[in-house]
Every structure is written in structure tokens, then in C-alpha cells.
C-alpha atoms as a PDB file:
ATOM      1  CA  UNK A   1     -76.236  31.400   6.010  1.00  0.00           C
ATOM      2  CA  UNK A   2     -73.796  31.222   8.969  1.00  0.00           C
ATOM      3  CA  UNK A   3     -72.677  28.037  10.309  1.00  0.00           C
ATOM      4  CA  UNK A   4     -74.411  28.282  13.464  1.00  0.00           C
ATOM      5  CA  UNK A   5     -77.452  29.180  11.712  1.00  0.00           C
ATOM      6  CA  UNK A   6     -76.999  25.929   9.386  1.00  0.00           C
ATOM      7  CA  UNK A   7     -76.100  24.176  12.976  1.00  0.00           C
ATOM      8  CA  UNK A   8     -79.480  25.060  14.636  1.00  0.00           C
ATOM      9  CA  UNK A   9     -81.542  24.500  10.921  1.00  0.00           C
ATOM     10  CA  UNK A  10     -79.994  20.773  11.476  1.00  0.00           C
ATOM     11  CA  UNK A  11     -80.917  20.328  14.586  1.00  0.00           C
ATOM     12  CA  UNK A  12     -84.791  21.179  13.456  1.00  0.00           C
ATOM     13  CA  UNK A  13     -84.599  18.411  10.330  1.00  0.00           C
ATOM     14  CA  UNK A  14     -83.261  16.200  12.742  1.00  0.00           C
ATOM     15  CA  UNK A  15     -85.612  16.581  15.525  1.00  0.00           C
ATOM     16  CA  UNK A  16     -88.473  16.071  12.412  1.00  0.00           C
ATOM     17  CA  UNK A  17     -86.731  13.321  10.892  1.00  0.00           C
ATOM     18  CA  UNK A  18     -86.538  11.414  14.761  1.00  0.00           C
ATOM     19  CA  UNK A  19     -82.639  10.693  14.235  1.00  0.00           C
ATOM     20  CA  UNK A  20     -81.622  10.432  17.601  1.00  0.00           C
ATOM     21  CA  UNK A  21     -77.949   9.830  17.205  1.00  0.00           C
ATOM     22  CA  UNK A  22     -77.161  12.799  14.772  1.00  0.00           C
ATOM     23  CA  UNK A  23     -79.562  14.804  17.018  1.00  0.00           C
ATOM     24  CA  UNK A  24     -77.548  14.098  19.911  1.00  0.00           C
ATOM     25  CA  UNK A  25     -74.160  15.456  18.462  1.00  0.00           C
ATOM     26  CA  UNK A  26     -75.729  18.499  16.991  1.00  0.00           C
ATOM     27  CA  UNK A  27     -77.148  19.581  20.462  1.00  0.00           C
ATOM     28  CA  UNK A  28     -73.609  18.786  21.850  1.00  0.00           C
ATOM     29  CA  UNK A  29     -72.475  21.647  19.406  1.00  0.00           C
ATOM     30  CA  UNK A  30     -74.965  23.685  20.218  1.00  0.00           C
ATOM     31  CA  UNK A  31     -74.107  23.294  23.955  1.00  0.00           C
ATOM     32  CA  UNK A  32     -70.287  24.016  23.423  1.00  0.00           C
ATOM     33  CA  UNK A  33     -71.447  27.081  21.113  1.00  0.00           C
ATOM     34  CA  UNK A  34     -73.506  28.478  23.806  1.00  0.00           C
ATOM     35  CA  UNK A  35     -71.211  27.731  26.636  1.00  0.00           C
ATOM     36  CA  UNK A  36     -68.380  29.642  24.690  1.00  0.00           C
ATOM     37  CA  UNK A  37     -70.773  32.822  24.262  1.00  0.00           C
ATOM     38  CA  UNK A  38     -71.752  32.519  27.896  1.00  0.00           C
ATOM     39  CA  UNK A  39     -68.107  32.461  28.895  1.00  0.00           C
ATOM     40  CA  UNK A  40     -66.542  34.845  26.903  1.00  0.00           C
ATOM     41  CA  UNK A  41     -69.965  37.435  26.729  1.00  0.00           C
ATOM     42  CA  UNK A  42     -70.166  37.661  22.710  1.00  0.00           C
ATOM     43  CA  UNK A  43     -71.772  36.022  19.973  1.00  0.00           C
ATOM     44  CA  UNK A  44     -69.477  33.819  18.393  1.00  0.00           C
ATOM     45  CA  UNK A  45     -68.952  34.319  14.404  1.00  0.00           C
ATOM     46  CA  UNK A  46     -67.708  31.619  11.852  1.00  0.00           C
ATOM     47  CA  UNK A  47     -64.186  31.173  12.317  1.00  0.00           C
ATOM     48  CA  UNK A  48     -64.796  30.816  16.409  1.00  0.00           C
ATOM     49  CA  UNK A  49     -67.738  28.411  15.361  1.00  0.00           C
ATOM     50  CA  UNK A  50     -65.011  26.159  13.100  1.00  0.00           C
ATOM     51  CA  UNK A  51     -62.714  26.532  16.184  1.00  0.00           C
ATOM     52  CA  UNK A  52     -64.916  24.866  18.560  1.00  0.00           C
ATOM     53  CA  UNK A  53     -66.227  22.233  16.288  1.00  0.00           C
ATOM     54  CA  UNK A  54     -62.249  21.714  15.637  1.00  0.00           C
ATOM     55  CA  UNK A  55     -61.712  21.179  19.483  1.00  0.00           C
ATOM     56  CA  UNK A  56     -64.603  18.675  20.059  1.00  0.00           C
ATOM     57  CA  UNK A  57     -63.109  16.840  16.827  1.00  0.00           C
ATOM     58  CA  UNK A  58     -59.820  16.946  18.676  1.00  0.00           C
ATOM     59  CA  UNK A  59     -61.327  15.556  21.949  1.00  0.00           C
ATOM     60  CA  UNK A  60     -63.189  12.669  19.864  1.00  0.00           C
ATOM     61  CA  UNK A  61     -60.351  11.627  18.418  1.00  0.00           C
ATOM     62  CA  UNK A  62     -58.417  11.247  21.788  1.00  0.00           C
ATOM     63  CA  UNK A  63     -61.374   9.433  23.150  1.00  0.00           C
ATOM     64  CA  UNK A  64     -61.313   6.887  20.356  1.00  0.00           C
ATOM     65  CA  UNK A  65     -57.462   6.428  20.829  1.00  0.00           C
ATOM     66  CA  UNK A  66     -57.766   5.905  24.602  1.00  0.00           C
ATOM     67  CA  UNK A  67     -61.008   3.554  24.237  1.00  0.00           C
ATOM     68  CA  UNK A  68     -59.488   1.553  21.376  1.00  0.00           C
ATOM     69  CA  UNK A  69     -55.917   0.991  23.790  1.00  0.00           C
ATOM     70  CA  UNK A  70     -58.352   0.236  26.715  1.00  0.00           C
ATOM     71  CA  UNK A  71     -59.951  -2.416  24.687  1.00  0.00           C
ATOM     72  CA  UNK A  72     -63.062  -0.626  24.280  1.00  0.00           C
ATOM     73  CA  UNK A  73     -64.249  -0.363  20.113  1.00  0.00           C
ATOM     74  CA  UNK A  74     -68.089  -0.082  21.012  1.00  0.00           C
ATOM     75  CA  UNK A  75     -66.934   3.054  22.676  1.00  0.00           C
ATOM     76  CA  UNK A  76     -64.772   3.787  19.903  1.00  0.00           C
ATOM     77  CA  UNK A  77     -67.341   3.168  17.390  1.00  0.00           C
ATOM     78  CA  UNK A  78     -69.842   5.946  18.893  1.00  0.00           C
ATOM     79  CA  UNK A  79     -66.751   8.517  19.263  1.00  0.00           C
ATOM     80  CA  UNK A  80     -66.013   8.021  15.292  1.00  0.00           C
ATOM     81  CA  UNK A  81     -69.759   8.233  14.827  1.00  0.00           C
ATOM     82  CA  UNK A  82     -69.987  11.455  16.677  1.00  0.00           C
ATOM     83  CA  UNK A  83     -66.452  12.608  14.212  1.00  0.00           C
ATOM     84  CA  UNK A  84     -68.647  11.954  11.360  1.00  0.00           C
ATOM     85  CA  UNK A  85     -71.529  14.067  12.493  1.00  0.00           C
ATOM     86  CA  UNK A  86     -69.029  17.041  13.320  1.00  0.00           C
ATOM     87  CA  UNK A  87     -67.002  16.637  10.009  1.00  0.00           C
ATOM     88  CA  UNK A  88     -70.492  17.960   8.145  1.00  0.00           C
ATOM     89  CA  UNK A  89     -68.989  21.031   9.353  1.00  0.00           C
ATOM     90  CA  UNK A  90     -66.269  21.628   8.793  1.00  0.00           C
ATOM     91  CA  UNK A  91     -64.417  22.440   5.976  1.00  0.00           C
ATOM     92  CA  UNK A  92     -62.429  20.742   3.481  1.00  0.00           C
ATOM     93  CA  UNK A  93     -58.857  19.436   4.657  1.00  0.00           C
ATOM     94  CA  UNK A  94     -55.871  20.330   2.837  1.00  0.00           C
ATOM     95  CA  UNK A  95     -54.071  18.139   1.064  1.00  0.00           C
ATOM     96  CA  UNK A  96     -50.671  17.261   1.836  1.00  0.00           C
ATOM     97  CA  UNK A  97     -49.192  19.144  -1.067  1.00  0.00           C
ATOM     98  CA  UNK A  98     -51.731  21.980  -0.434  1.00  0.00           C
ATOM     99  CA  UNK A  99     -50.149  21.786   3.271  1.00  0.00           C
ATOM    100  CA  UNK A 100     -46.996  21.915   1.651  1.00  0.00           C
ATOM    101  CA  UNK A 101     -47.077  24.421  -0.088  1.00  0.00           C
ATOM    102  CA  UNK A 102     -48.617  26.502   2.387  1.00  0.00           C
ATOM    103  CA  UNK A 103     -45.877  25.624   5.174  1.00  0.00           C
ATOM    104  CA  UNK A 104     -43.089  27.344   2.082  1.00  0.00           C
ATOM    105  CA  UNK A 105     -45.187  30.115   1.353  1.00  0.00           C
ATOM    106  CA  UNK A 106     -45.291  31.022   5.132  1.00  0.00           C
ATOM    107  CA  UNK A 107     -41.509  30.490   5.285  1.00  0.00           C
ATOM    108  CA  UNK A 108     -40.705  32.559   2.734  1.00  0.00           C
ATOM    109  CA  UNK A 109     -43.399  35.471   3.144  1.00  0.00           C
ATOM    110  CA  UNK A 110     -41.717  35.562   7.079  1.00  0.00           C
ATOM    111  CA  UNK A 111     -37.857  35.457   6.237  1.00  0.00           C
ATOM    112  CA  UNK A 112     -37.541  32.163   8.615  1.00  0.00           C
ATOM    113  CA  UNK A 113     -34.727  30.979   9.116  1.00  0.00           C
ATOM    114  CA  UNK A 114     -34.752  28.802  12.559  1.00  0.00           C
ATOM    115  CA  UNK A 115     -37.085  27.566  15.195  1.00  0.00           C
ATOM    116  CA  UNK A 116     -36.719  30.650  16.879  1.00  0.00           C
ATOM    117  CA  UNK A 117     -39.023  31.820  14.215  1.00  0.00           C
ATOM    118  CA  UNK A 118     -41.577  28.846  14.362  1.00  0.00           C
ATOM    119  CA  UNK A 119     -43.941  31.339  15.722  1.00  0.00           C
ATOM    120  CA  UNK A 120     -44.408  33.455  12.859  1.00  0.00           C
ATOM    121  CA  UNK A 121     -44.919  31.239  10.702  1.00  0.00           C
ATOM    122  CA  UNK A 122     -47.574  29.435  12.941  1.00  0.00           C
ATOM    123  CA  UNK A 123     -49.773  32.593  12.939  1.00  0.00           C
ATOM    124  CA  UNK A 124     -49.441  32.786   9.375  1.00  0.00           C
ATOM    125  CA  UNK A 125     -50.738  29.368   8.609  1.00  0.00           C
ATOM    126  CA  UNK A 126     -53.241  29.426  11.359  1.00  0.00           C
ATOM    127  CA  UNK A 127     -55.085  32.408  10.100  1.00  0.00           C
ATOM    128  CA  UNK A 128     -55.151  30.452   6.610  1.00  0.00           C
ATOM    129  CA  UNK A 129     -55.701  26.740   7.563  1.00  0.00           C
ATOM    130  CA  UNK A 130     -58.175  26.688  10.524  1.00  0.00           C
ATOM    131  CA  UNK A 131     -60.698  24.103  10.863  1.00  0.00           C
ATOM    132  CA  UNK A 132     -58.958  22.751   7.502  1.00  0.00           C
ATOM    133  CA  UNK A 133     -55.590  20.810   8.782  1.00  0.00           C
ATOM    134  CA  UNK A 134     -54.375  19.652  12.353  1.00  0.00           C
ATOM    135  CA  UNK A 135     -52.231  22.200  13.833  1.00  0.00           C
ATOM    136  CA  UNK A 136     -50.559  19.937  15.515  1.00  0.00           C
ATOM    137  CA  UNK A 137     -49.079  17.632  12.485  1.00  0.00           C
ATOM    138  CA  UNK A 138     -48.370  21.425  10.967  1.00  0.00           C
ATOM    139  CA  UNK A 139     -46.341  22.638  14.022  1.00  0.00           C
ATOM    140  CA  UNK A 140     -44.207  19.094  13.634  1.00  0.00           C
ATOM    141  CA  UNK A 141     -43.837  19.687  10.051  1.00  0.00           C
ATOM    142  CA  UNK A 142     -42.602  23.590  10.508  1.00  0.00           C
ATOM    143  CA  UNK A 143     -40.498  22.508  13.256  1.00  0.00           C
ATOM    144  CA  UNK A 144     -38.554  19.446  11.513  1.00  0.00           C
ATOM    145  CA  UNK A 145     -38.742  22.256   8.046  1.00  0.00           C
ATOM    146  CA  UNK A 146     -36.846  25.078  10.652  1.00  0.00           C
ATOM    147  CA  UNK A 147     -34.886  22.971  12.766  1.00  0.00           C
END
């Protein structure tokens, strides 16, 4: 089953079930799913699925940053709620030594040698870590690994 498949199938058992909340955030994906497909005229498959529901995590988690700083944790709180909803699908993080490892293998299988070179190695660990680790605490670790 694809993952927008199991996206719409949850959005049935929760519609039965009368969960509002979880209800809520699935129809948000399904929005941002549809909106994509709209845009961009084709039907979106898993990976672009896992990269949307990686963006809206993204957006959460700035949300619950700038609400928690502003003074706001009920706001937070539904944010983190909404993060748990949208964790369901994706998949597993890597580890830090999975991350690790990953980050040398794409090092070595590229021949960098400086920053120059970040980008390689970027679209090698991209293609292999989406949806599964936070490009943006990988770009700082190839950067401080290159520079």
C-alpha cells in the first residue's frame, strides 16, 4: 500500500472512530498532498509524499520554537501534538552512528576533499536519508567533516 493510500485509509478510521484532533492533521496532509499535485500537475509517489510530510514536520517544529520563546506552550503543545500525528509517517530516523557512517561512506564514494565538494556529497546522502534525518544537522555535520 502506498503512503498516500495508508494516509487517506487513516483519515476513514479516524472519521469512524470521531477523533477530531488526529483527523484534523491527517486532512492537513491530505491538503498539502493535493495542493502539491495541483501545483506541479502529477500525482505525487512515495518519496515526494515523505518530502512533504518532512516539510510540514519542519514548519511544526519552527512553530513550537517561536510559540515556546513567545511564551506561548498551549500553542506549543498542539504544534508537538500535530508532530506526533505526522511522525506515524514517516520513517525511522537514523541513528547518529548510522548518520555517521553514512556522512564517510558519501565522502569516500565522492573523492571529497573540501567544501567545495559539500554538494556531492549532499545529493548522495539525500537520495539515501530522506524523510529519515534532518538535512539540515547533516549539511552542518558535512560541512564542519570538509571544512
Amino acid at each position: 500500500m502506498s503512503l498516500k493510500a495508508k494516509i487517506t485509509e487513516d483519515m476513514k478510521s479516524a472519521m469512524k472512530a470521531g477523533d477530531k484532533d488526529r483527523l484534523k492533521v491527517v486532512r492537513l496532509i491530505m491538503a498539502a498532498i493535493k495542493q502539491v499535485e495541483v501545483d506541479k500537475r502529477i500525482e505525487l509517489d512515495d518519496a515526494a509524499v515523505l518530502s512533504v510530510l518532512d516539510k510540514m514536520v519542519k514548519q511544526r517544529r519552527d512553530s513550537v520554537e517561536q510559540f515556546q520563546k513567545g511564551g506561548r506552550e498551549d500553542l506549543a503543545n498542539i504544534e508537538l501534538a500535530e508532530i506526533d500525528v505526522l511522525d506515524n509517517y514517516l520513517p525511522e530516523q537514523l541513528s547518529e552512528a548510522e548518520l555517521e557512517t553514512m556522512i564517510d561512506e558519501a565522502i569516500s564514494s565522492t573523492g571529497a576533499e573540501s567544501i567545495r565538494d559539500m554538494g556531492k556529497v549532499m545529493g548522495q546522502i539525500k537520495s539515501r536519508a530522506a524523510g529519515r534525518a534532518d538535512m539540515g544537522v547533516v549539511g552542518a555535520k558535512v560541512k564542519a567533516r570538509l571544512g
